[in-house]
PDB file of N, CA and C in Angstrom:
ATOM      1  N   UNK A   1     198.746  73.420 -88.329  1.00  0.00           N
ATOM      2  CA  UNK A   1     199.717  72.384 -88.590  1.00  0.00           C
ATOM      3  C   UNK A   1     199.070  71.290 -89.420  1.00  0.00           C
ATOM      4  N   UNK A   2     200.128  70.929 -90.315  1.00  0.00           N
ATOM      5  CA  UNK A   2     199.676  69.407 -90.904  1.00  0.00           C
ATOM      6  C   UNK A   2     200.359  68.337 -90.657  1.00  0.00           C
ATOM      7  N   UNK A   3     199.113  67.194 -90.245  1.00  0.00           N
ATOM      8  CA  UNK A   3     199.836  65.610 -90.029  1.00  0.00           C
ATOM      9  C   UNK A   3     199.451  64.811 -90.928  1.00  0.00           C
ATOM     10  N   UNK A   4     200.264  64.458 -91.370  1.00  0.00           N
ATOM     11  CA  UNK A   4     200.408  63.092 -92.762  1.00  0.00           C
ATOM     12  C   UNK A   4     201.478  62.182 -92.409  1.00  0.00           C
ATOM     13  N   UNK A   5     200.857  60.921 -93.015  1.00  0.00           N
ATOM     14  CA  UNK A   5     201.826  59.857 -93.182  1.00  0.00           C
ATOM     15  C   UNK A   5     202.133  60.124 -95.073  1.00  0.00           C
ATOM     16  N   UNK A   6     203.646  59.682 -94.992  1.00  0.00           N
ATOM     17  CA  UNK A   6     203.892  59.847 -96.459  1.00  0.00           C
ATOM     18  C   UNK A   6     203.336  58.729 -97.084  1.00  0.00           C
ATOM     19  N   UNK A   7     204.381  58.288 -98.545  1.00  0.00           N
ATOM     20  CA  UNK A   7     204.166  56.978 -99.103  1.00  0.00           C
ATOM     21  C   UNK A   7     205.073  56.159 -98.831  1.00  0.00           C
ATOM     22  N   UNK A   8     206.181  56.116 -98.019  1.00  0.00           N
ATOM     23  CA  UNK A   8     206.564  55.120 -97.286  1.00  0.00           C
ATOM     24  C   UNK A   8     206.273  54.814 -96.028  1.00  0.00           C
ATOM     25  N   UNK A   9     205.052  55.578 -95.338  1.00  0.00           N
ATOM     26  CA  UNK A   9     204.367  54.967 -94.250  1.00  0.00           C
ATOM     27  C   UNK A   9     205.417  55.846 -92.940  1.00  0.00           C
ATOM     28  N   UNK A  10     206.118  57.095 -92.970  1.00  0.00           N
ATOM     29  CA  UNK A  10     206.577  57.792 -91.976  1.00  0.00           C
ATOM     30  C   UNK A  10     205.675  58.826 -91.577  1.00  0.00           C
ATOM     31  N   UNK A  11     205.488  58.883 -90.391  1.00  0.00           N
ATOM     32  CA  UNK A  11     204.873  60.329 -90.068  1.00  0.00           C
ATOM     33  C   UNK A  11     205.175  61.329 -89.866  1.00  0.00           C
ATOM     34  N   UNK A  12     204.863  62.531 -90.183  1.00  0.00           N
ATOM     35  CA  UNK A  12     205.106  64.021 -90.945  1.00  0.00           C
ATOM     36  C   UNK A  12     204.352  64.820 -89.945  1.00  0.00           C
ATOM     37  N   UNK A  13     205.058  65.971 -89.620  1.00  0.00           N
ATOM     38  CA  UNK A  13     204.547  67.180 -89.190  1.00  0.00           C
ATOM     39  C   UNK A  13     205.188  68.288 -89.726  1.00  0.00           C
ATOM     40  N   UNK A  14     203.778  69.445 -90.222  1.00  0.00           N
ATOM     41  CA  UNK A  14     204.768  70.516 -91.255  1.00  0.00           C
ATOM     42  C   UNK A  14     204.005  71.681 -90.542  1.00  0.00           C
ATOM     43  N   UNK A  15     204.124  72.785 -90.229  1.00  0.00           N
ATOM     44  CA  UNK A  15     203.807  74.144 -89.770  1.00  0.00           C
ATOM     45  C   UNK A  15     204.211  75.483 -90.352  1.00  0.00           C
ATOM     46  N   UNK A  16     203.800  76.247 -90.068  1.00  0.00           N
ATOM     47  CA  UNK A  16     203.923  77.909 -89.976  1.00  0.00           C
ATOM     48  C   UNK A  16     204.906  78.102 -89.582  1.00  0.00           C
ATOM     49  N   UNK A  17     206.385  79.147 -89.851  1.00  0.00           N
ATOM     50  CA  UNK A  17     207.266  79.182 -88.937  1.00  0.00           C
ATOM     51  C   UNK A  17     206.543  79.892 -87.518  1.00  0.00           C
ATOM     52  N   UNK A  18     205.498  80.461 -86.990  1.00  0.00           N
ATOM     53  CA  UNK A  18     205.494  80.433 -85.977  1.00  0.00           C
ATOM     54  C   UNK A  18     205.821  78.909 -84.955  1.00  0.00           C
ATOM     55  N   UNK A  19     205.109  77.903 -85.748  1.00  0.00           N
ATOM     56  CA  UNK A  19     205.155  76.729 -84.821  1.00  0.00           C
ATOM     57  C   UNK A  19     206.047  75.756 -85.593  1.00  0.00           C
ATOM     58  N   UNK A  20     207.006  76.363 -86.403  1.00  0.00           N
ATOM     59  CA  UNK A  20     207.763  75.040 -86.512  1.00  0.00           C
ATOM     60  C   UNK A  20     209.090  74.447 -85.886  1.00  0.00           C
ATOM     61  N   UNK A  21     208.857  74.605 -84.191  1.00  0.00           N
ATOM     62  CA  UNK A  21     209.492  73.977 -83.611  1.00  0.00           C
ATOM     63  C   UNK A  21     208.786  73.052 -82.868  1.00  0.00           C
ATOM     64  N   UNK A  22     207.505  73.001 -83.350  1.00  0.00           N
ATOM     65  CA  UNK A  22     206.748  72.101 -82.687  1.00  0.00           C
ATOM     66  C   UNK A  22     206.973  70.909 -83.932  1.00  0.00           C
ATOM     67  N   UNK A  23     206.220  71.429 -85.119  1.00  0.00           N
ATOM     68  CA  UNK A  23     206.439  70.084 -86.035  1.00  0.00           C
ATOM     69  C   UNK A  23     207.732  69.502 -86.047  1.00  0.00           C
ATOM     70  N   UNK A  24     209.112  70.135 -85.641  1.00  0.00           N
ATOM     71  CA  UNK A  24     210.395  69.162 -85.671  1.00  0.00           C
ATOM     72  C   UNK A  24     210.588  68.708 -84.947  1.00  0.00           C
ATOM     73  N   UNK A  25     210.102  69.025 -83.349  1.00  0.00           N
ATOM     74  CA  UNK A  25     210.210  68.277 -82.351  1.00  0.00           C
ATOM     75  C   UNK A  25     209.132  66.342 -82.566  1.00  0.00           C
ATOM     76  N   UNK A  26     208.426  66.993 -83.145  1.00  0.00           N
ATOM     77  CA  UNK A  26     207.184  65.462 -83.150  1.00  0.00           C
ATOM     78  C   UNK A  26     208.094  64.628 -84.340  1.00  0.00           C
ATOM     79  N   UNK A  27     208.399  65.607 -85.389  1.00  0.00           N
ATOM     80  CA  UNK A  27     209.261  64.609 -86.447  1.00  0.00           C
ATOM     81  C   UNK A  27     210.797  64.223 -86.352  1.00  0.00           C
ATOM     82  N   UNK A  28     211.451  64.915 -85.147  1.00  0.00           N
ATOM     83  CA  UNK A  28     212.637  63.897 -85.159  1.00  0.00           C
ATOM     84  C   UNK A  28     212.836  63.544 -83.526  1.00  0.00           C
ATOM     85  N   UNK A  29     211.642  64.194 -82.580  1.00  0.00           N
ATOM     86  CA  UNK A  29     212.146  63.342 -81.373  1.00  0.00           C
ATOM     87  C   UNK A  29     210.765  62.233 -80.890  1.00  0.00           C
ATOM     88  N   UNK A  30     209.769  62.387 -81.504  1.00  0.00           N
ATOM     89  CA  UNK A  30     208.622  61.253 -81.088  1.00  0.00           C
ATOM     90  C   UNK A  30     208.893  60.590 -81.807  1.00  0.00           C
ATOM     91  N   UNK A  31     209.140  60.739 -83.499  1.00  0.00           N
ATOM     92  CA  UNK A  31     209.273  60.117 -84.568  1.00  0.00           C
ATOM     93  C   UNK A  31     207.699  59.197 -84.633  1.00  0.00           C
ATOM     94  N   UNK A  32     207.809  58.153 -85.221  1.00  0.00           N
ATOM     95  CA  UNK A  32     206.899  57.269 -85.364  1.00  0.00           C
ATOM     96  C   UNK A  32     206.521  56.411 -83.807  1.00  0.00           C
ATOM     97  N   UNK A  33     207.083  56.690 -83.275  1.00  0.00           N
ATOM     98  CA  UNK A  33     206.750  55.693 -81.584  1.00  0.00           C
ATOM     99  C   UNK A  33     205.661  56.628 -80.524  1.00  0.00           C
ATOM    100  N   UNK A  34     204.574  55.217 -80.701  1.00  0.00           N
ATOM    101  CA  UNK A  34     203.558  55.501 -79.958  1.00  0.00           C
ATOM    102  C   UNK A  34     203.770  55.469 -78.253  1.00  0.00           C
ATOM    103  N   UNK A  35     204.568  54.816 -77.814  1.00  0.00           N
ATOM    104  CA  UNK A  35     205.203  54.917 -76.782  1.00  0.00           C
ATOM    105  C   UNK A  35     205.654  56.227 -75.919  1.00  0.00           C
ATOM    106  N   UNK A  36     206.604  56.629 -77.067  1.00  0.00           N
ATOM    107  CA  UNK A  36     206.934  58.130 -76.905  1.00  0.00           C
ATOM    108  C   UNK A  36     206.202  59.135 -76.390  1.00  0.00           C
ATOM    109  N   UNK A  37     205.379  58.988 -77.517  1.00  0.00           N
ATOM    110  CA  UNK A  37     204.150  59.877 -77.751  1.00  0.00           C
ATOM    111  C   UNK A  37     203.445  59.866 -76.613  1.00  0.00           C
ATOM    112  N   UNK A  38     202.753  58.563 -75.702  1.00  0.00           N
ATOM    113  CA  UNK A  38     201.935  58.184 -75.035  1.00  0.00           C
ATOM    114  C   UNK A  38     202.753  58.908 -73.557  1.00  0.00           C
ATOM    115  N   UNK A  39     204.399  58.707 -73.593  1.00  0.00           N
ATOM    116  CA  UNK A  39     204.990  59.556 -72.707  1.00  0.00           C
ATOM    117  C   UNK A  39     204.934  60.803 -71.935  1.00  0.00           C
ATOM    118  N   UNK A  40     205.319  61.893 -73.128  1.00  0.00           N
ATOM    119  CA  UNK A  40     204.775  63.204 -73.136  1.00  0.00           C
ATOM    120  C   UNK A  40     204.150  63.062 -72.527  1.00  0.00           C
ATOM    121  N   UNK A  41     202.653  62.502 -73.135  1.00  0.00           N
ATOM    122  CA  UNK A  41     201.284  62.911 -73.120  1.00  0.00           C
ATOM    123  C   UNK A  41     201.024  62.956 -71.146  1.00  0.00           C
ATOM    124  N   UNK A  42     201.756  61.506 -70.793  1.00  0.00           N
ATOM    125  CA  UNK A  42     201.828  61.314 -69.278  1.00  0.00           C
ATOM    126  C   UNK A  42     202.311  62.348 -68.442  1.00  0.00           C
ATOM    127  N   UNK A  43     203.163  62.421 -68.842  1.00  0.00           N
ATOM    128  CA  UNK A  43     204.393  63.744 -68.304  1.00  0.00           C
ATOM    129  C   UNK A  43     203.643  65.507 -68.197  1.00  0.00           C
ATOM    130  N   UNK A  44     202.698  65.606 -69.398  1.00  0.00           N
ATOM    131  CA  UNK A  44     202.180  66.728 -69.200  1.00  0.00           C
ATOM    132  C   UNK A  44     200.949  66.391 -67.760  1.00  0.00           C
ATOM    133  N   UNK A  45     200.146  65.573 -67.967  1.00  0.00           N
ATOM    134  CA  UNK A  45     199.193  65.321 -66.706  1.00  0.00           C
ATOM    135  C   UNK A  45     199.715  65.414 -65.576  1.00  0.00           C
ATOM    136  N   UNK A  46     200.919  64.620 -65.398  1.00  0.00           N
ATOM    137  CA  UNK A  46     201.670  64.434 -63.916  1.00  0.00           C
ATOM    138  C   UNK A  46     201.999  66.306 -63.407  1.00  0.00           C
ATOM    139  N   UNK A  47     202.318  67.022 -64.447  1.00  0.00           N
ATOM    140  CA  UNK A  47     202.562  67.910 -63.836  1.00  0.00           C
ATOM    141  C   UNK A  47     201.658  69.299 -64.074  1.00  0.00           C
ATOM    142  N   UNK A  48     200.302  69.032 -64.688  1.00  0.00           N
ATOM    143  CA  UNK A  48     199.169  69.438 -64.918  1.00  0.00           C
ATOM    144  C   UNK A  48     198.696  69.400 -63.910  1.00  0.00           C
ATOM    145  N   UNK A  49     198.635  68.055 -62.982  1.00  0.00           N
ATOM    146  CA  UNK A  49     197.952  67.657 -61.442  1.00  0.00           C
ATOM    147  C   UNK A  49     198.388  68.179 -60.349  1.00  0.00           C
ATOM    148  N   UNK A  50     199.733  69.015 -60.594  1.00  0.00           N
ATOM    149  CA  UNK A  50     200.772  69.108 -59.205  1.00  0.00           C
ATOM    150  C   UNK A  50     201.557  67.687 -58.882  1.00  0.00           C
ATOM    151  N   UNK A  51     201.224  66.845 -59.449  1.00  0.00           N
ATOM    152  CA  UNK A  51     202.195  65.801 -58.950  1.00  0.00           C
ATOM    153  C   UNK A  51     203.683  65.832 -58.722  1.00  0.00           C
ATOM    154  N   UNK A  52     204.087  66.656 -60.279  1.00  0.00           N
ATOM    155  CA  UNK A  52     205.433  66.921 -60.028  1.00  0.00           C
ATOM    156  C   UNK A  52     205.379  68.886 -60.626  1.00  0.00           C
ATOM    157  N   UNK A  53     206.969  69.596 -60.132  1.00  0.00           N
ATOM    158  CA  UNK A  53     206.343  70.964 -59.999  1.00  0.00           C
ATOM    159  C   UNK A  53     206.899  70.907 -61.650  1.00  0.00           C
ATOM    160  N   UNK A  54     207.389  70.674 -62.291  1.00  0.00           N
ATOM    161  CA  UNK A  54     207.645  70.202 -63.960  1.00  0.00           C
ATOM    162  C   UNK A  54     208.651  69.212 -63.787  1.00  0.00           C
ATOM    163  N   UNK A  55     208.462  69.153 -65.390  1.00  0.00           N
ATOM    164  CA  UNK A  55     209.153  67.887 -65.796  1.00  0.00           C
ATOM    165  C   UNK A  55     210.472  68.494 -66.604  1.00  0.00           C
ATOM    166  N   UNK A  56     211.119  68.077 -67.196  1.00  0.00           N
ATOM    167  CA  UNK A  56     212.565  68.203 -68.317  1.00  0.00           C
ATOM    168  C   UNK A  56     212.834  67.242 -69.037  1.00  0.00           C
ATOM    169  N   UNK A  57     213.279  67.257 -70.099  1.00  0.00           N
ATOM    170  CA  UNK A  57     213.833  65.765 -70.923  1.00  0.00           C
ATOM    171  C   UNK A  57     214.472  66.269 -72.431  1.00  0.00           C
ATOM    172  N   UNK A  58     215.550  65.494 -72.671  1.00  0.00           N
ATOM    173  CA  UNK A  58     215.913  65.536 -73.682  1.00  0.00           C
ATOM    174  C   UNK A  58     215.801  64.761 -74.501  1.00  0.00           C
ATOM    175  N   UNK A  59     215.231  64.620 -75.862  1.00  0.00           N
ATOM    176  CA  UNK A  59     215.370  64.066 -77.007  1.00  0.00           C
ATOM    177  C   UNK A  59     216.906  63.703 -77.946  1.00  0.00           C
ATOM    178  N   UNK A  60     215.991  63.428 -79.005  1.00  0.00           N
ATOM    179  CA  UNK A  60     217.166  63.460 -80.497  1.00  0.00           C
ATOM    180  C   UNK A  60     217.593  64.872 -80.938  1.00  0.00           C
ATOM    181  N   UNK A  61     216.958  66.000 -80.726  1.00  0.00           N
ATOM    182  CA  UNK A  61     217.349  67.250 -81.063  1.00  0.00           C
ATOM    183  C   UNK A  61     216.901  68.771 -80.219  1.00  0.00           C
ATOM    184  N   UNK A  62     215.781  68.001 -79.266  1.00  0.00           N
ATOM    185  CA  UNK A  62     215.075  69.197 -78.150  1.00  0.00           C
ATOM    186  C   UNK A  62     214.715  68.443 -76.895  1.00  0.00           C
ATOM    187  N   UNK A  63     215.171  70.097 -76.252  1.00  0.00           N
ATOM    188  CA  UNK A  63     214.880  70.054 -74.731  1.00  0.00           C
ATOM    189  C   UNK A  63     213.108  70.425 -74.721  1.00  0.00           C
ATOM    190  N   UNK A  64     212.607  69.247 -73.855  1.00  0.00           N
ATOM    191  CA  UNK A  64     211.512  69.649 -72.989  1.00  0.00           C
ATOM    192  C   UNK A  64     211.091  70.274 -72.205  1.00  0.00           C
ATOM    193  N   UNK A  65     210.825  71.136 -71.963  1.00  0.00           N
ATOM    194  CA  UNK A  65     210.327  71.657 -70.082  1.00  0.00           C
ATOM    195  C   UNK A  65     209.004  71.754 -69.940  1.00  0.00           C
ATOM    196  N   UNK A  66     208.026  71.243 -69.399  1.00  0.00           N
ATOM    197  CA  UNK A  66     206.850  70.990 -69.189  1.00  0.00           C
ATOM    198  C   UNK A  66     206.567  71.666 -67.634  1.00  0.00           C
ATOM    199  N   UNK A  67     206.053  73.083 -67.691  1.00  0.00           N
ATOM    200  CA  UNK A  67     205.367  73.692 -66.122  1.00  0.00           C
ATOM    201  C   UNK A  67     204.327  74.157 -66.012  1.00  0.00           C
ATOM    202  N   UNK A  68     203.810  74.169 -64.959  1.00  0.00           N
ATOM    203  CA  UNK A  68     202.104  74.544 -64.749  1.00  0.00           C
ATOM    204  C   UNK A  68     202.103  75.712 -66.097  1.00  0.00           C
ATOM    205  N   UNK A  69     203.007  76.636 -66.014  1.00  0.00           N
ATOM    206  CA  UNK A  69     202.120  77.618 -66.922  1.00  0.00           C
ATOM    207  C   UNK A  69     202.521  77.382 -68.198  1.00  0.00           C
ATOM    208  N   UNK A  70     202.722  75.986 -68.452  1.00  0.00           N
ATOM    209  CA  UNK A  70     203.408  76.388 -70.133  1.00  0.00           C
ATOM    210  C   UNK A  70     204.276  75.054 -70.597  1.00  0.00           C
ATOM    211  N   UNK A  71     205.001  75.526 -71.616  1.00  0.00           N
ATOM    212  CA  UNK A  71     205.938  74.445 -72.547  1.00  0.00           C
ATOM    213  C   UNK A  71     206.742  75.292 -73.112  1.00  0.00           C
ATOM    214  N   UNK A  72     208.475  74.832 -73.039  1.00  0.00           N
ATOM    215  CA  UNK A  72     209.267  75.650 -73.553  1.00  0.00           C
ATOM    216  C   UNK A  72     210.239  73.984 -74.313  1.00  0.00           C
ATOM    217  N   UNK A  73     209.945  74.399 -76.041  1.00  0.00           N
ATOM    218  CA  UNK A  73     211.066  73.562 -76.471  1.00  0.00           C
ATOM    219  C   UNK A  73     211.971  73.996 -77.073  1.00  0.00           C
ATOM    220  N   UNK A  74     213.087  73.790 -76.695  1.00  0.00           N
ATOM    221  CA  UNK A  74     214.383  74.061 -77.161  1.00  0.00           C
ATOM    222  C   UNK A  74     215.507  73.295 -78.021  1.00  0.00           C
ATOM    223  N   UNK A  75     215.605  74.006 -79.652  1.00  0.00           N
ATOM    224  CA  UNK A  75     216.315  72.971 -80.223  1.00  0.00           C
ATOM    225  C   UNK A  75     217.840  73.255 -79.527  1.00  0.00           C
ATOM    226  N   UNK A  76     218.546  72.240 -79.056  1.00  0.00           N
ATOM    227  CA  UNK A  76     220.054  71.543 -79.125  1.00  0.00           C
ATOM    228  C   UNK A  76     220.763  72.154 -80.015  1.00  0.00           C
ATOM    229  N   UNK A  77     220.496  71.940 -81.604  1.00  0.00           N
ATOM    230  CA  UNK A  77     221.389  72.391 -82.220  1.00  0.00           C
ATOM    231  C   UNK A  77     221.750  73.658 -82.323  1.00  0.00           C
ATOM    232  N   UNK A  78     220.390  74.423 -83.491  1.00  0.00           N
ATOM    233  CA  UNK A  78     220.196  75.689 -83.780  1.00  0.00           C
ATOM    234  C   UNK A  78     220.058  76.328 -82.259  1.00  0.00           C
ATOM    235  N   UNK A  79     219.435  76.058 -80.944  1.00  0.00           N
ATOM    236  CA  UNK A  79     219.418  77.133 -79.686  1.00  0.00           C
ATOM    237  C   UNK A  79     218.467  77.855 -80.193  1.00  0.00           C
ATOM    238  N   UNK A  80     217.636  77.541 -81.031  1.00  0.00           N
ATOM    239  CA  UNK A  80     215.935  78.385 -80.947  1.00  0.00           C
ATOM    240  C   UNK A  80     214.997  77.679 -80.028  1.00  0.00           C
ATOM    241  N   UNK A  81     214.427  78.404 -79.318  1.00  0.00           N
ATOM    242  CA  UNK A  81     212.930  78.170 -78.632  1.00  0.00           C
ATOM    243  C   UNK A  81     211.904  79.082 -78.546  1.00  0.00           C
ATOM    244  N   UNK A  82     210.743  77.928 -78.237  1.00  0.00           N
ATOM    245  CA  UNK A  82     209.363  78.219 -78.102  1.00  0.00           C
ATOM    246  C   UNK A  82     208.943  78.162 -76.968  1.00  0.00           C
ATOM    247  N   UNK A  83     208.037  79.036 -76.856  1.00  0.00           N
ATOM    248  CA  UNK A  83     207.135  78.970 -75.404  1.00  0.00           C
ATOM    249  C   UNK A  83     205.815  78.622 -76.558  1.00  0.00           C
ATOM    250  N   UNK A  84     204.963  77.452 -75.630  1.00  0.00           N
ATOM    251  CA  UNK A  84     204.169  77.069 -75.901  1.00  0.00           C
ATOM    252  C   UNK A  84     202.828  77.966 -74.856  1.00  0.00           C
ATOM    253  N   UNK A  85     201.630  78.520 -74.706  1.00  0.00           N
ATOM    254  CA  UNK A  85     201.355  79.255 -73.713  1.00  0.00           C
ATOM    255  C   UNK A  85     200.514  77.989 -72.967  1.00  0.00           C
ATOM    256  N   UNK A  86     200.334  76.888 -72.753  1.00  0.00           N
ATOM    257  CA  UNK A  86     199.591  76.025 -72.401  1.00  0.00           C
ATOM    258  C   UNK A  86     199.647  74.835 -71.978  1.00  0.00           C
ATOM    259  N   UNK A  87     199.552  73.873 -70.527  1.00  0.00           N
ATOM    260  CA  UNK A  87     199.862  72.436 -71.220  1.00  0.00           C
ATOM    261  C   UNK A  87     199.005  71.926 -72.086  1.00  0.00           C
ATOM    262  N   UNK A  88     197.848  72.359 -72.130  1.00  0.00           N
ATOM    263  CA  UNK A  88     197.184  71.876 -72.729  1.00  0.00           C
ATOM    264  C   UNK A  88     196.858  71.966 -74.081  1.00  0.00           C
ATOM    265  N   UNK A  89     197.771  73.104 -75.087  1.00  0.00           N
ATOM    266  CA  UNK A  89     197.592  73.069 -76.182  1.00  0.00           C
ATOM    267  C   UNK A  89     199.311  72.186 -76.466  1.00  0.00           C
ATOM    268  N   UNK A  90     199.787  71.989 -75.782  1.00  0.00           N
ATOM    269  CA  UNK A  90     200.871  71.289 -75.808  1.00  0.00           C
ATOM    270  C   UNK A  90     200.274  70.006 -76.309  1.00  0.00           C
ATOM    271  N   UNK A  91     199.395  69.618 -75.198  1.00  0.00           N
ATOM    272  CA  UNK A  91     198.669  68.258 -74.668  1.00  0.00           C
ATOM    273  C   UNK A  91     198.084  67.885 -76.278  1.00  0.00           C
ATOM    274  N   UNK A  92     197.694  68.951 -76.617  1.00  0.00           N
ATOM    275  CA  UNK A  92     196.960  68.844 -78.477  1.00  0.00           C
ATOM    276  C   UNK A  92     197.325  68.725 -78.929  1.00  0.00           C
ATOM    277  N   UNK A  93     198.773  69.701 -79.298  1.00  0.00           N
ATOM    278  CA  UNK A  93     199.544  68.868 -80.594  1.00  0.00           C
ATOM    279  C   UNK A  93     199.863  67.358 -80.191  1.00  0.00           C
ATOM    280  N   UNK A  94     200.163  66.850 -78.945  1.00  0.00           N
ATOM    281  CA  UNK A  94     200.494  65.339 -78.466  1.00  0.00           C
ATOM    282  C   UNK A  94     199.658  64.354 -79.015  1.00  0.00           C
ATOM    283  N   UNK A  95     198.508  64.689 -79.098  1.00  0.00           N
ATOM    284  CA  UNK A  95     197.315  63.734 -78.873  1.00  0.00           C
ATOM    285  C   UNK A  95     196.926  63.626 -80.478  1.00  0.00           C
ATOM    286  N   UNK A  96     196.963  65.011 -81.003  1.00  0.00           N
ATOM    287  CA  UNK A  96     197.062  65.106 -82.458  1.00  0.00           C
ATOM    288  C   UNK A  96     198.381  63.875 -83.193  1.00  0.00           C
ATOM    289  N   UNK A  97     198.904  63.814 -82.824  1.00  0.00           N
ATOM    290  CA  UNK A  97     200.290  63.119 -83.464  1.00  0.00           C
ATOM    291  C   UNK A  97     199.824  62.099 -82.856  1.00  0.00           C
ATOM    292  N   UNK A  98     199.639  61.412 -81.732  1.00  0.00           N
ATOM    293  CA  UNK A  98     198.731  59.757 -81.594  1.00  0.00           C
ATOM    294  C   UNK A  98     198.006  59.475 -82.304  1.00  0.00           C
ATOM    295  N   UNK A  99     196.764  60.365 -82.767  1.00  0.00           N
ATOM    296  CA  UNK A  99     195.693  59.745 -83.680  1.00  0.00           C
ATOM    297  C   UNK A  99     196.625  59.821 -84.894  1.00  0.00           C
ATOM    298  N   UNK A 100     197.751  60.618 -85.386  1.00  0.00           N
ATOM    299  CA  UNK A 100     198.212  60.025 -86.773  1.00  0.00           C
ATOM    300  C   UNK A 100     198.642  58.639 -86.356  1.00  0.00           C
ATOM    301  N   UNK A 101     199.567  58.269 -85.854  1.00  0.00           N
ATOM    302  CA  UNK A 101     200.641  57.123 -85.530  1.00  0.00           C
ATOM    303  C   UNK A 101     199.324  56.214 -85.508  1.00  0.00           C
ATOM    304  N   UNK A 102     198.144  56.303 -85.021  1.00  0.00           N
ATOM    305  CA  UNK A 102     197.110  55.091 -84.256  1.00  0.00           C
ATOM    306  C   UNK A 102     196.528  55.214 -86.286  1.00  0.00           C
ATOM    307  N   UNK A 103     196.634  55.781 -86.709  1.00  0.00           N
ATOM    308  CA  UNK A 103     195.683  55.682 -87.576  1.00  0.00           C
ATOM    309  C   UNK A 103     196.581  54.762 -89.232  1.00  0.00           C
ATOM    310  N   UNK A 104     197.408  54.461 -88.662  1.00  0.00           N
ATOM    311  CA  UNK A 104     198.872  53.847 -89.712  1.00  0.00           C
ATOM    312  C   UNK A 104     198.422  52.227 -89.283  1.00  0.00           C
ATOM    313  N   UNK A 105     197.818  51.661 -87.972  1.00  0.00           N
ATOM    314  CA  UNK A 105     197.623  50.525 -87.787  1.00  0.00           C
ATOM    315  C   UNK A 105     197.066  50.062 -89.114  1.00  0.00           C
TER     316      UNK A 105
END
């Protein structure tokens, strides 16, 4: 995957169609908010730990599901999804898209 900020200062995620339901999920439901971002990122730990047995959430265009064995996002519109096999490569693309957003300061 590639992360860029353009020349009007938005942040970009572009992929492989294997993973490009990952780059549309970061570019139209995290968008530019570090907040967001910092969300997820929480949401995968909480249920990384057992705290909770997963999580769910909907965005601007995809469903979340965050469970011990995995990540499934689902676009809303089109009804394509991904199984992600990991939280933790989930957790990467997350953390990947913070250091873009942190790096726009």
């Amino acid at each position: 995957m590639k992360f860029y900020i353009d020349q009007d200062g938005y942040s970009h995620a572009e992929a492989d169609e294997e993973h490009r339901l990952i780059a549309w999920f970061l570019n139209d439901d995290v968008q530019g908010s570090l907040h967001g971002v910092e969300e997820y990122i929480s949401w995968c730990e909480v249920v990384r730990n057992g705290e909770l047995p997963q999580w769910k959430g909907t965005g601007n265009a995809h469903t979340v599901t965050i469970k011990p064995n995995g990540v499934e996002i689902f676009n809303e519109y089109t009804e394509e999804s991904m199984k992600i096999a990991t939280i933790a490569e989930f957790k990467g693309y997350l953390e990947q898209w913070r250091e873009l957003l942190l790096s726009r300061k």
